[in-house]
N, C-alpha and C. Protein backbone atom coordinates (compact mmCIF):
# COMPACT_ATOMS: atom_id res chain seq x y z
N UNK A 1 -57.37 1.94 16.30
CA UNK A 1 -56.67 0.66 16.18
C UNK A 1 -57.27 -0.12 15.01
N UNK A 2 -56.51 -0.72 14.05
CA UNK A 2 -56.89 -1.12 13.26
C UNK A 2 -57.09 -3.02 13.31
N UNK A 3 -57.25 -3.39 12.41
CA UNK A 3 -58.16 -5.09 12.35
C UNK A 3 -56.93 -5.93 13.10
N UNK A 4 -55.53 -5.53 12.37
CA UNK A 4 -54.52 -6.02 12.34
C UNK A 4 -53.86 -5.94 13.52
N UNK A 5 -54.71 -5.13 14.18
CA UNK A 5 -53.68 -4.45 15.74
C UNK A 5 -54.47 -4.78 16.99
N UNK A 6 -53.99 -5.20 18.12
CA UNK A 6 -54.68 -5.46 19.34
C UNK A 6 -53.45 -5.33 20.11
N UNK A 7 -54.52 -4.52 21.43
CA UNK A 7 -53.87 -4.67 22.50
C UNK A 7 -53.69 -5.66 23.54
N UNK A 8 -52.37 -5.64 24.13
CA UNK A 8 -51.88 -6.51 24.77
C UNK A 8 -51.65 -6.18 26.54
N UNK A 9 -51.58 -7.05 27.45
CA UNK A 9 -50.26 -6.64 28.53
C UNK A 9 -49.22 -7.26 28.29
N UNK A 10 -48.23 -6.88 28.49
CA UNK A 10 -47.20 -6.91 28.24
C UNK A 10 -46.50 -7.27 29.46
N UNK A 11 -45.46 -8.43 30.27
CA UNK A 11 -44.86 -8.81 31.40
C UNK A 11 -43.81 -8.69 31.02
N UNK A 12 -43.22 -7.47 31.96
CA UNK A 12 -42.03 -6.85 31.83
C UNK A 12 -42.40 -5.03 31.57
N UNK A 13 -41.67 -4.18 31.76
CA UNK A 13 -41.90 -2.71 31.61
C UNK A 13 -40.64 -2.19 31.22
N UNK A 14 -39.29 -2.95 31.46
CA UNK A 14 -38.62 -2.11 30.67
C UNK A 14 -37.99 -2.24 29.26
N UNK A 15 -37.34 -1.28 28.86
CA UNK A 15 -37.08 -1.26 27.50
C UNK A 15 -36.63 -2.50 26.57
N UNK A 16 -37.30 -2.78 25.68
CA UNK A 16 -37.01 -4.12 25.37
C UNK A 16 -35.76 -3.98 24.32
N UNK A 17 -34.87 -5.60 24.49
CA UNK A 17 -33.39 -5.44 23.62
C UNK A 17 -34.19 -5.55 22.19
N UNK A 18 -33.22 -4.71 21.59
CA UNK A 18 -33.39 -4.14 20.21
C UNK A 18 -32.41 -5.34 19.15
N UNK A 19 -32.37 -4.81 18.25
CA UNK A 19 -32.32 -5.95 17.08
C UNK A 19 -30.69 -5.89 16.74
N UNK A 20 -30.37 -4.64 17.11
CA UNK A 20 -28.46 -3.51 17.30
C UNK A 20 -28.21 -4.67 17.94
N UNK A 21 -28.81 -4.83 19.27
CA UNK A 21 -27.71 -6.09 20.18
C UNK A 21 -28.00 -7.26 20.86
N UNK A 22 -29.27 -7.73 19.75
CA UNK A 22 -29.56 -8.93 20.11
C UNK A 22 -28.70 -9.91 19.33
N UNK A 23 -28.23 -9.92 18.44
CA UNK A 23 -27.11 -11.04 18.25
C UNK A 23 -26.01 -11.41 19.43
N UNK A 24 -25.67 -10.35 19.98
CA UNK A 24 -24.76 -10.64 21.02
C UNK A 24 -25.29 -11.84 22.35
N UNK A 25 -26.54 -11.38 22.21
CA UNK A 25 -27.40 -12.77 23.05
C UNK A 25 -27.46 -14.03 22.38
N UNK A 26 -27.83 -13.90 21.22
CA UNK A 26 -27.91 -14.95 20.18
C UNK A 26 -26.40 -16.24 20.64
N UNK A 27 -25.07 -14.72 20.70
CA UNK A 27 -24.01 -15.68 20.21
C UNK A 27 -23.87 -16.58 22.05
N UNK A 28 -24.45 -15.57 22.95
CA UNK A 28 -24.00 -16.05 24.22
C UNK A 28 -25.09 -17.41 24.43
N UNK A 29 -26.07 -17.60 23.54
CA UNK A 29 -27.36 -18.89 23.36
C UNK A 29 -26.34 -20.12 22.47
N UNK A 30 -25.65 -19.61 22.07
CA UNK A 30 -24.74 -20.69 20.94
C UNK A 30 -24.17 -21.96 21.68
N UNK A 31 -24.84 -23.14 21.15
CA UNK A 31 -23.68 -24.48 21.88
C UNK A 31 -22.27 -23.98 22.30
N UNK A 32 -21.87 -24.29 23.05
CA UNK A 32 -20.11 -24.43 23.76
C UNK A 32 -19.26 -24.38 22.55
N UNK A 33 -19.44 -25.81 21.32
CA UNK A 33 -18.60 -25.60 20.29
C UNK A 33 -18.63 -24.48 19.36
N UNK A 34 -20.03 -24.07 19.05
CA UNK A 34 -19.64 -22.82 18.42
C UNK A 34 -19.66 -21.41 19.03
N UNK A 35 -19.34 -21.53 20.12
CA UNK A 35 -19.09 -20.33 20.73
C UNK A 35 -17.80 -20.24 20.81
N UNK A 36 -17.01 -21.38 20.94
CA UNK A 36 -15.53 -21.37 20.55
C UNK A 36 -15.05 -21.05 18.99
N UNK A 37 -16.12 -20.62 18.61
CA UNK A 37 -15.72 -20.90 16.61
C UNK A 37 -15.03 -19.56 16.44
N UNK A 38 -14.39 -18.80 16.13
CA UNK A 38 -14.31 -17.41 15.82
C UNK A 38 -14.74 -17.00 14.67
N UNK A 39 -15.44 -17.85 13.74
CA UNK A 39 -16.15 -17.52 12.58
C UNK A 39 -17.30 -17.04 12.76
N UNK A 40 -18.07 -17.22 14.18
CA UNK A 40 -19.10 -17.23 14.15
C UNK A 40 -19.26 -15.63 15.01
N UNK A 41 -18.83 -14.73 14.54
CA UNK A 41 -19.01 -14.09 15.92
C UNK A 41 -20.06 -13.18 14.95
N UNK A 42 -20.70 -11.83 16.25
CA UNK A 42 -21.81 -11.30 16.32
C UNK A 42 -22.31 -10.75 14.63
N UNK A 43 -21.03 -10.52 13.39
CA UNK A 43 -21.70 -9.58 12.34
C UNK A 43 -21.79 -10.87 11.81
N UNK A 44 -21.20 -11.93 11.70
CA UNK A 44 -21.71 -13.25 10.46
C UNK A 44 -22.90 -13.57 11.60
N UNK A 45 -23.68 -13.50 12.53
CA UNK A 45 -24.78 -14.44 13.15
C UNK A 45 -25.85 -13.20 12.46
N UNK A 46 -25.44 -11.72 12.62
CA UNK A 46 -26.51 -10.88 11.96
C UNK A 46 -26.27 -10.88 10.20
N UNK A 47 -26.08 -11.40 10.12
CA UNK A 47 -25.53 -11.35 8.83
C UNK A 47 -26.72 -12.79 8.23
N UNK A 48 -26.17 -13.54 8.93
CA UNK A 48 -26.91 -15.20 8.48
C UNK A 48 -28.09 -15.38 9.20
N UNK A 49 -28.74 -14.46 10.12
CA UNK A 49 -29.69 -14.17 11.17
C UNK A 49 -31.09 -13.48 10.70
N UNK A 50 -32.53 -14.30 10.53
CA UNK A 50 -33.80 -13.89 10.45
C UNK A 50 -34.46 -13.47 12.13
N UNK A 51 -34.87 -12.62 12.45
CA UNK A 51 -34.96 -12.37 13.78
C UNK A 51 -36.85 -11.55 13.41
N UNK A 52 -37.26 -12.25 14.23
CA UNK A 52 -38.48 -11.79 14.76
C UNK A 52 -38.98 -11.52 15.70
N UNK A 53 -39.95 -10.44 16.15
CA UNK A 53 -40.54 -10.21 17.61
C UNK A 53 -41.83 -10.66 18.19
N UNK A 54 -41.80 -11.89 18.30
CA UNK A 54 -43.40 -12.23 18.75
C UNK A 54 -43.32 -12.07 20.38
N UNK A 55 -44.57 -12.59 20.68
CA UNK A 55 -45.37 -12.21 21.76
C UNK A 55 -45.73 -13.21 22.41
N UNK A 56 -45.40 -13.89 23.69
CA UNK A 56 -46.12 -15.80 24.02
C UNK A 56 -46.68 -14.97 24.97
N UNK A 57 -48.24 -15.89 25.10
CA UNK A 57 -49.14 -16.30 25.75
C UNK A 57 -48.69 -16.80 27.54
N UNK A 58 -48.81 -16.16 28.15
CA UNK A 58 -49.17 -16.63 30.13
C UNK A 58 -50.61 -16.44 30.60
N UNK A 59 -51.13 -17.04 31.15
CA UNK A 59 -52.22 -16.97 32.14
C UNK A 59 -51.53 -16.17 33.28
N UNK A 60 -51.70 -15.20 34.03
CA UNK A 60 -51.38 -14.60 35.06
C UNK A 60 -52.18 -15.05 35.94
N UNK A 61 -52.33 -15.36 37.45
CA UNK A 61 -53.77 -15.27 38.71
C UNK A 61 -52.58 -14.92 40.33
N UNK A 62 -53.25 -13.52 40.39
CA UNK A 62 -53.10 -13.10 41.82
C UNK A 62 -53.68 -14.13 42.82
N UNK A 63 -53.01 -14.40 43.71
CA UNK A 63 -53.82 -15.46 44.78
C UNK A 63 -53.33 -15.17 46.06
N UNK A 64 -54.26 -15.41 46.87
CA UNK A 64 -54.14 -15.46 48.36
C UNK A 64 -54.00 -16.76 48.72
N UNK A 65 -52.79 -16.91 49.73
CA UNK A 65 -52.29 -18.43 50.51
C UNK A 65 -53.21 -18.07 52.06
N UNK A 66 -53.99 -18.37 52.36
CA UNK A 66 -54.64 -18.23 53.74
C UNK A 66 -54.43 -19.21 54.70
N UNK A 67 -53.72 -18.72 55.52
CA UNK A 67 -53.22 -19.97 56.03
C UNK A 67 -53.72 -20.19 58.32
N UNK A 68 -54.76 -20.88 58.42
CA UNK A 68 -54.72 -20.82 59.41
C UNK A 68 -53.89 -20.15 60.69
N UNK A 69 -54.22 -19.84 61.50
CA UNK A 69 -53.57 -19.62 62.63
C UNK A 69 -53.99 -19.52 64.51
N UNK A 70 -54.86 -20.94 64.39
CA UNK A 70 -55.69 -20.35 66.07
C UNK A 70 -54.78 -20.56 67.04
N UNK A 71 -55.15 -19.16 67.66
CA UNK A 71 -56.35 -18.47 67.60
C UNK A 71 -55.90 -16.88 67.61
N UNK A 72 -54.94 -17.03 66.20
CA UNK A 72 -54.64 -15.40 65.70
C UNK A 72 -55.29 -15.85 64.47
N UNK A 73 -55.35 -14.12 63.98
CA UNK A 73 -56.26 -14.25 62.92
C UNK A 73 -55.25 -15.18 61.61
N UNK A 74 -56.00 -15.61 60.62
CA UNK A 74 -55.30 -16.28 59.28
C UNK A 74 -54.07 -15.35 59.01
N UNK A 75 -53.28 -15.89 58.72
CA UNK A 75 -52.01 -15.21 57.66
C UNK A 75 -52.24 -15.18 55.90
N UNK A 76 -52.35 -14.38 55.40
CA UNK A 76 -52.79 -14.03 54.13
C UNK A 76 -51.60 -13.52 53.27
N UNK A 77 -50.83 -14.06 52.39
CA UNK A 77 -49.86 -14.12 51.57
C UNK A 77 -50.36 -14.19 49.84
N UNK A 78 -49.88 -12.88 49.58
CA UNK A 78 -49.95 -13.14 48.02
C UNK A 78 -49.49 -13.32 47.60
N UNK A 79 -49.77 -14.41 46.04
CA UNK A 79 -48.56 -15.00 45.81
C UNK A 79 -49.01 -14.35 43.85
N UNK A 80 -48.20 -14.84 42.42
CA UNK A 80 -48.63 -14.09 41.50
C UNK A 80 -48.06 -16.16 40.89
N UNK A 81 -49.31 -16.74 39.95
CA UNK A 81 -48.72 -17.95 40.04
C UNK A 81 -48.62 -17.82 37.90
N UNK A 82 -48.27 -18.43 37.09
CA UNK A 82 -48.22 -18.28 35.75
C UNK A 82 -48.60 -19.38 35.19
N UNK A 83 -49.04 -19.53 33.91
CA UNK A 83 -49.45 -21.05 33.70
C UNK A 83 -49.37 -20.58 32.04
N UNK A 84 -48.04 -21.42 31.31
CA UNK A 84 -47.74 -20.61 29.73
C UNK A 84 -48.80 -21.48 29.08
N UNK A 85 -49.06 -20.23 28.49
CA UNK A 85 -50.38 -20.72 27.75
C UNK A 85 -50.52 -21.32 26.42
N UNK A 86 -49.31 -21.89 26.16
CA UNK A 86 -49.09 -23.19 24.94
C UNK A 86 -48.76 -24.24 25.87
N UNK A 87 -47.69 -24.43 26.14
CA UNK A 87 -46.97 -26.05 26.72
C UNK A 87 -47.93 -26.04 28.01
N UNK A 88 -48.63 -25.15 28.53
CA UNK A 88 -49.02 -25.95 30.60
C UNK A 88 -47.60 -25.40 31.19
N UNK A 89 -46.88 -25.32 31.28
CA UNK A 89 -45.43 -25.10 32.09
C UNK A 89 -45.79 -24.16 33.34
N UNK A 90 -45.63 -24.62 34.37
CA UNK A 90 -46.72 -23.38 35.73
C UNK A 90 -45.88 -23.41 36.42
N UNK A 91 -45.80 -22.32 37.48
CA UNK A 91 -44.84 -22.21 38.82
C UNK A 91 -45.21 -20.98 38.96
N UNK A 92 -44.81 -20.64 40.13
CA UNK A 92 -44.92 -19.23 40.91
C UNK A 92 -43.77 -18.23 40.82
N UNK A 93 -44.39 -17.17 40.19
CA UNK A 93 -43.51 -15.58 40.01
C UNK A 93 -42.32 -15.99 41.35
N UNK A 94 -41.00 -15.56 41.56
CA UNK A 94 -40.32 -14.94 42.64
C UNK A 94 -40.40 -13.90 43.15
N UNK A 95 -40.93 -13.00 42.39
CA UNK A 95 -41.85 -11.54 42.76
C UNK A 95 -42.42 -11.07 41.60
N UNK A 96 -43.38 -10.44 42.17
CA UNK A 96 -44.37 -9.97 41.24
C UNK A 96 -44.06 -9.06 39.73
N UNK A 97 -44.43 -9.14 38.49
CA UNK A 97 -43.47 -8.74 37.56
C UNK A 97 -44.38 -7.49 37.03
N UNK A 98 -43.95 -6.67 36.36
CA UNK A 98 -44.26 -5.01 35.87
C UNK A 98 -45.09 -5.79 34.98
N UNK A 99 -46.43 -5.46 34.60
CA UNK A 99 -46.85 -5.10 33.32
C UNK A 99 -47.28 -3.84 32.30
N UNK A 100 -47.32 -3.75 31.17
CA UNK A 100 -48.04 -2.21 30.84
C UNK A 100 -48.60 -3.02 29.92
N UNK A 101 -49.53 -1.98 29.62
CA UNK A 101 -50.59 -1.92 27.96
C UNK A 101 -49.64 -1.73 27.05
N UNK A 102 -50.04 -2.57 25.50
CA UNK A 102 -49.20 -1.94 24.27
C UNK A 102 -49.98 -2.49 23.36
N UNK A 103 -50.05 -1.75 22.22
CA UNK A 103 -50.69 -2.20 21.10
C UNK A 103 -49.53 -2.91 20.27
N UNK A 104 -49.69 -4.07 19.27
CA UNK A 104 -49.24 -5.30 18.74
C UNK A 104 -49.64 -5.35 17.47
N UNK A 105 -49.23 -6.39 16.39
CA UNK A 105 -49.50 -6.86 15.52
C UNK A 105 -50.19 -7.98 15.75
N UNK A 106 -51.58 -8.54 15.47
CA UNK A 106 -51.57 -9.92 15.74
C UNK A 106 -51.39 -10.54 15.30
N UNK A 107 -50.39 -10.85 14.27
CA UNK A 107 -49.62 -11.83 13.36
C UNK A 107 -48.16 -12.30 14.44
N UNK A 108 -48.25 -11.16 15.41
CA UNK A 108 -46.89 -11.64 15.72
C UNK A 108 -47.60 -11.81 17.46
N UNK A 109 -48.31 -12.46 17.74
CA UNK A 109 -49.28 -13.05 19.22
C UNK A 109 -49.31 -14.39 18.72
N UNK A 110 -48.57 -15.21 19.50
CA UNK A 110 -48.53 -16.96 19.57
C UNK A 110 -50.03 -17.33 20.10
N UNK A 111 -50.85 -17.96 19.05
CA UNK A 111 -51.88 -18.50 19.59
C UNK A 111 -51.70 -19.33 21.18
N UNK A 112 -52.81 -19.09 21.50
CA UNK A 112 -53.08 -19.96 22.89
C UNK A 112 -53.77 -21.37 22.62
N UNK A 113 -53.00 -22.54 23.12
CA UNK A 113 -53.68 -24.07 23.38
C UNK A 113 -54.60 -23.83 24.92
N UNK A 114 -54.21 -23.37 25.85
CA UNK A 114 -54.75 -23.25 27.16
C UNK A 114 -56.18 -21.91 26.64
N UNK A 115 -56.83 -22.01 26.35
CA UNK A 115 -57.74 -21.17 25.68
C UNK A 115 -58.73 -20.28 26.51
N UNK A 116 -59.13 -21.51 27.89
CA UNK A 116 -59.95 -20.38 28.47
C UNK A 116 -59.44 -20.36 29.83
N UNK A 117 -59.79 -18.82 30.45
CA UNK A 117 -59.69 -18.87 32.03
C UNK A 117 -60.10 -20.29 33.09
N UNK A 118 -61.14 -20.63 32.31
CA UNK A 118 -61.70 -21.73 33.18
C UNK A 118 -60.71 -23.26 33.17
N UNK A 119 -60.05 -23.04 31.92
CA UNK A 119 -58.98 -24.16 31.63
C UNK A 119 -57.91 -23.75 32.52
N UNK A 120 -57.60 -22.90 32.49
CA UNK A 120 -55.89 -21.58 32.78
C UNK A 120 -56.16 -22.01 34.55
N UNK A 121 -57.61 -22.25 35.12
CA UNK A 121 -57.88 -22.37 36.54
C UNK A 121 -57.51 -23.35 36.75
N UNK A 122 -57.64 -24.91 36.01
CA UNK A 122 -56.94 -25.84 36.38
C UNK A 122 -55.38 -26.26 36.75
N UNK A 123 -54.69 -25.27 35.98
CA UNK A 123 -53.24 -25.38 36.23
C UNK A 123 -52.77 -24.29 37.25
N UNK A 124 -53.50 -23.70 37.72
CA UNK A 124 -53.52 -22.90 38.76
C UNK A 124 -53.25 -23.43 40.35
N UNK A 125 -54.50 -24.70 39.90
CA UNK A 125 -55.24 -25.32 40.97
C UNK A 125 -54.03 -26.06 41.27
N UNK A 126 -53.33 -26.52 40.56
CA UNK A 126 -52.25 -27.63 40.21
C UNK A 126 -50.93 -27.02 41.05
N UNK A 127 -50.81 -26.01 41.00
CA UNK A 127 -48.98 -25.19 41.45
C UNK A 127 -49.88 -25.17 42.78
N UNK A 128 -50.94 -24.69 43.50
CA UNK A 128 -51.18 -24.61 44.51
C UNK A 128 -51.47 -25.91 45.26
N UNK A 129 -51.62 -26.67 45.28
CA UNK A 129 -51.50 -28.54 45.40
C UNK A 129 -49.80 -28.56 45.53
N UNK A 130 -49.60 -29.15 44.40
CA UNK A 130 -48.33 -29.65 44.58
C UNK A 130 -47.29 -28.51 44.76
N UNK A 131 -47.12 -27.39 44.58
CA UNK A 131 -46.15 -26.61 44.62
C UNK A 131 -46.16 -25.35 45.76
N UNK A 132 -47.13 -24.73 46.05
CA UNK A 132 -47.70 -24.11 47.29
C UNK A 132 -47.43 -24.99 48.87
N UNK A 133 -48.55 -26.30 48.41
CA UNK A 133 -48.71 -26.74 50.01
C UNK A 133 -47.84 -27.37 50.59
N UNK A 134 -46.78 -28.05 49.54
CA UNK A 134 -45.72 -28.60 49.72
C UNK A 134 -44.68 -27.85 51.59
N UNK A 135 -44.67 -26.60 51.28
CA UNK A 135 -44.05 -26.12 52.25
C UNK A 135 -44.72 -25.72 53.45
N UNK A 136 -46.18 -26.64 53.22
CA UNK A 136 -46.88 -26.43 54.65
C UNK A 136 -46.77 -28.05 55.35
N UNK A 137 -46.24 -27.89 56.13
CA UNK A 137 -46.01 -29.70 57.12
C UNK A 137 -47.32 -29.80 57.74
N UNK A 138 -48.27 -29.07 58.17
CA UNK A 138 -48.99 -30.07 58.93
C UNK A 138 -50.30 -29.51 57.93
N UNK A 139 -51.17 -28.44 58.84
CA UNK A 139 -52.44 -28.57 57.75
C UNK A 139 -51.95 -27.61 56.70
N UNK A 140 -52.55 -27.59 55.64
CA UNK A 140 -52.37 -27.31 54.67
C UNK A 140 -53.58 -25.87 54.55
N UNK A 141 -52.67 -24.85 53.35
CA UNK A 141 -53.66 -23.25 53.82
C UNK A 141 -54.85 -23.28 52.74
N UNK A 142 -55.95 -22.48 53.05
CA UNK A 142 -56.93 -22.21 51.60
C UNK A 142 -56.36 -21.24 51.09
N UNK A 143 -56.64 -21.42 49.49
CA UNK A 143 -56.26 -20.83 48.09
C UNK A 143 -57.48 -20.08 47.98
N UNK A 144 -56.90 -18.86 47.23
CA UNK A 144 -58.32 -17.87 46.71
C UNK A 144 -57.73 -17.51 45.46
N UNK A 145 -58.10 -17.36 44.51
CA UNK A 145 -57.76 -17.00 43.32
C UNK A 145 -58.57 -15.45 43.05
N UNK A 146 -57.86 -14.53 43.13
CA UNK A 146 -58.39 -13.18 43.18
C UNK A 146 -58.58 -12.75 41.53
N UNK A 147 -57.51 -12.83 40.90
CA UNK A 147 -58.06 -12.09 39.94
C UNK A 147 -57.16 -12.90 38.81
N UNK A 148 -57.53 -13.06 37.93
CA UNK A 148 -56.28 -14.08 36.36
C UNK A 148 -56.81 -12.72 35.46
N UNK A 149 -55.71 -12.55 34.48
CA UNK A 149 -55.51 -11.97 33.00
C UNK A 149 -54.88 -12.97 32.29
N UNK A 150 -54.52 -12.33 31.12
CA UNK A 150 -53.66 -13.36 30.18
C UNK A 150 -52.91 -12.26 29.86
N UNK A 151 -50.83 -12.26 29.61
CA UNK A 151 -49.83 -11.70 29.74
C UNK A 151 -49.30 -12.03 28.66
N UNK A 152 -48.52 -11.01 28.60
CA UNK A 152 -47.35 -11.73 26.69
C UNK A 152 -46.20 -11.23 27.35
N UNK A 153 -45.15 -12.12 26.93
CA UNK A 153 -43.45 -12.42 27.33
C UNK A 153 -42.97 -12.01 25.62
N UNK A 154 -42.21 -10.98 25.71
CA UNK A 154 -41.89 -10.86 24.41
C UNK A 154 -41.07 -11.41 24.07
N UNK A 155 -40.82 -12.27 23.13
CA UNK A 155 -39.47 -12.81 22.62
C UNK A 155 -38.84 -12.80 21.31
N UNK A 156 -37.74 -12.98 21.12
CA UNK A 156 -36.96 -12.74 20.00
C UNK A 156 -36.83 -14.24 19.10
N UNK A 157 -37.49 -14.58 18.31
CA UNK A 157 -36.90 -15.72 17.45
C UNK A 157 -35.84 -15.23 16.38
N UNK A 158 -35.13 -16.27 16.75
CA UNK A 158 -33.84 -16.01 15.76
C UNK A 158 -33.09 -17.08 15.17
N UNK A 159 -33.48 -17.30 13.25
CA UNK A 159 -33.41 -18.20 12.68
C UNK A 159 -31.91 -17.44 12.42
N UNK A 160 -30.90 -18.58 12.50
CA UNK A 160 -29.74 -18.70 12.02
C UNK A 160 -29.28 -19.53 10.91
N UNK A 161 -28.99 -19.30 9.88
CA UNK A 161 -28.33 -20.25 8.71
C UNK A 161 -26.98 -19.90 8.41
N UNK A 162 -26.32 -20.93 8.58
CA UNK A 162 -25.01 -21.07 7.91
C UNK A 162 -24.53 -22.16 7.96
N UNK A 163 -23.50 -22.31 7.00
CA UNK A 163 -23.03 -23.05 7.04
C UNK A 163 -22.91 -24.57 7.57
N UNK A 164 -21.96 -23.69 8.96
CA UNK A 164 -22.19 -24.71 9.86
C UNK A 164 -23.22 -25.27 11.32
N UNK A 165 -24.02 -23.71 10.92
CA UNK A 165 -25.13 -23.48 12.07
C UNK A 165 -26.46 -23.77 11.43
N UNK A 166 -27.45 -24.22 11.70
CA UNK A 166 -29.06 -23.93 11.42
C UNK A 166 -29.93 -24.50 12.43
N UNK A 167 -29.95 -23.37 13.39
CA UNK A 167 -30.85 -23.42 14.26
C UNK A 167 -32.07 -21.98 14.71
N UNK A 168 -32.82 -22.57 15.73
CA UNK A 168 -33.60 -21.53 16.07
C UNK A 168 -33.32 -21.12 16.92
N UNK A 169 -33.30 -19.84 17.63
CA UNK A 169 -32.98 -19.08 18.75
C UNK A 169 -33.97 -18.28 19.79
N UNK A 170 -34.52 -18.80 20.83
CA UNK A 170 -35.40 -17.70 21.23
C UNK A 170 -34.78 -17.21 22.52
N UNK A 171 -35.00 -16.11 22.42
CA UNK A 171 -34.31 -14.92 22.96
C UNK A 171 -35.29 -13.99 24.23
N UNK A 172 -35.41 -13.94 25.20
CA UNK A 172 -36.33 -13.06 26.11
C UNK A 172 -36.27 -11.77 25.58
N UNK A 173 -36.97 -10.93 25.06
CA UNK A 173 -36.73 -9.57 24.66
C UNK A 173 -36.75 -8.58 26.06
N UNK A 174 -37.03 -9.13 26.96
CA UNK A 174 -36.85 -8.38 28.36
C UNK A 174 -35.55 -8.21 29.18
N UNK A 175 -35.01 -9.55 29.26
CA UNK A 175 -33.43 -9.78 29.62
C UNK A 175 -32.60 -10.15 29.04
N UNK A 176 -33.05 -11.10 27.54
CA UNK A 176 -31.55 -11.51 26.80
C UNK A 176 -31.55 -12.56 27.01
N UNK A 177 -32.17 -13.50 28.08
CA UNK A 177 -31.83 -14.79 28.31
C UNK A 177 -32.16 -15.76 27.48
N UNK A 178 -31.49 -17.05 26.56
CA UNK A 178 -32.22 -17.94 26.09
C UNK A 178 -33.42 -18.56 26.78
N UNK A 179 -34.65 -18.87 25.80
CA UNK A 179 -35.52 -19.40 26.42
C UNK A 179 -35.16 -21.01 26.11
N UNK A 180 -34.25 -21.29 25.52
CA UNK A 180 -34.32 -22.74 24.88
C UNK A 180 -35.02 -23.50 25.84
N UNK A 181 -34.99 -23.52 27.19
CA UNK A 181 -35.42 -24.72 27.96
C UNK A 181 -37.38 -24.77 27.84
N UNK A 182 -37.62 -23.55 27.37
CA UNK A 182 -38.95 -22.93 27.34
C UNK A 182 -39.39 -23.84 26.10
N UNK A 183 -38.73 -23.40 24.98
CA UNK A 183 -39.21 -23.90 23.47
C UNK A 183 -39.51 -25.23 23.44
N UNK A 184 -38.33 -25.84 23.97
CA UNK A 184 -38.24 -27.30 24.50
C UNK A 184 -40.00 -27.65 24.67
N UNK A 185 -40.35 -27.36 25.68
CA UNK A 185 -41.68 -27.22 26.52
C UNK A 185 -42.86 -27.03 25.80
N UNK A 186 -42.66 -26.10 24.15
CA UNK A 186 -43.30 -25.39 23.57
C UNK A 186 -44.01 -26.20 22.59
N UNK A 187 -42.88 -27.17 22.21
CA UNK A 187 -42.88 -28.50 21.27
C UNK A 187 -43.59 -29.63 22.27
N UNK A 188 -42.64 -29.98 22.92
CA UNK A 188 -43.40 -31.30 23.70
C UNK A 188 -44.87 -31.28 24.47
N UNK A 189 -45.11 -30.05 24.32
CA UNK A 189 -46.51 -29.91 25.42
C UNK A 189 -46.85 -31.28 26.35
N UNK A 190 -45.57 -31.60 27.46
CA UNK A 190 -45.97 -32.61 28.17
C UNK A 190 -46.38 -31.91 29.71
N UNK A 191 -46.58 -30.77 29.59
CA UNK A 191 -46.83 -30.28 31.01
C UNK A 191 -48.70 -29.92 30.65
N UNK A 192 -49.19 -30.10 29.75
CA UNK A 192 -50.41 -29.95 29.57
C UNK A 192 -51.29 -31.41 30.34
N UNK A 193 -52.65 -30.58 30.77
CA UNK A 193 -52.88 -31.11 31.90
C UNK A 193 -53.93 -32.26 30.65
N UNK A 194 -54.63 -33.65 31.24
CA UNK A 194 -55.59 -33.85 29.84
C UNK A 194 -56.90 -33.95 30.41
């Protein structure tokens, strides 16, 4: 492996959308009005389209919800909680997500603001407070934090110019989905803890 190259995990395992038919996501990310445009369709967006593959930053932490029960033993629930490691943005997996190893460019790895595990623990601490205990009514369960890594979400940026378009596009390279509500998050860093 060379200077330029590091390995990563990677969240997500299957085949990631390719560059052939990521415009078609691009056009389904397009405001309402220009998705009505018929000028705009998939060969003028690749056509007028800079597209790159970077890599964002998650804190991952496996955790145990332990939750009383006398006088049966505790109930022990794992939960997988995320904390993006630019904006703070945290909540809990809906189920647990595939990762693999892959080697990268690190030109194309979004630096991290959330920098260390010991920081990444605070927003941890935070989804399990307000977002965990929430659905416990009377006492509330102990948290164990078993194990944190740090994860990369691959995504597609996709600079569009034309005409009547010039925007940025980020794209999940796992499902296709716009992240716009993400980027949003990415800029404002108001979910960062101080």
């Amino acid at each position: 492996m060379s200077k330029k190259q590091m390995n990563i995990h990677r969240i997500g395992d299957t085949a990631l959308i390719g560059e052939a038919e990521l415009y078609k996501f691009v056009q389904k990310a397009l405001p309402i009005k220009f998705r009505m445009n018929k000028s705009l369709d998939e060969t003028v967006l690749k056509q007028s389209g800079k597209a790159e593959l970077i890599y964002h930053p998650f804190w991952l932490a496996k955790t145990l919800v332990i939750a009383e029960r006398p006088p049966f033993q505790p109930k022990k629930l794992p939960n997988m909680i995320f904390v993006d490691g630019v904006s703070g943005y945290r909540g809990v997996f809906s189920k647990i997500p595939d990762i693999v190893e892959m080697e990268v460019n690190r030109t194309d790895v979004q630096p991290l603001v959330i920098t260390s595990e010991e920081e990444a623990r605070k927003y941890v601490k935070d989804v399990q407070i307000k977002q965990i205990n929430r659905s416990y009514l009377l006492k509330k369960p102990k948290h164990e934090i078993v194990e944190m890594s740090l994860g990369y979400v691959p995504i597609w940026q996709v600079l569009i110019r034309t005409s009547e378009l010039h925007e940025t596009f980020y794209i999940n390279a796992n499902t296709g989905e716009s992240e716009k509500y993400m980027a949003k998050r990415w800029q404002d860093r108001k979910d960062l803890i101080s």
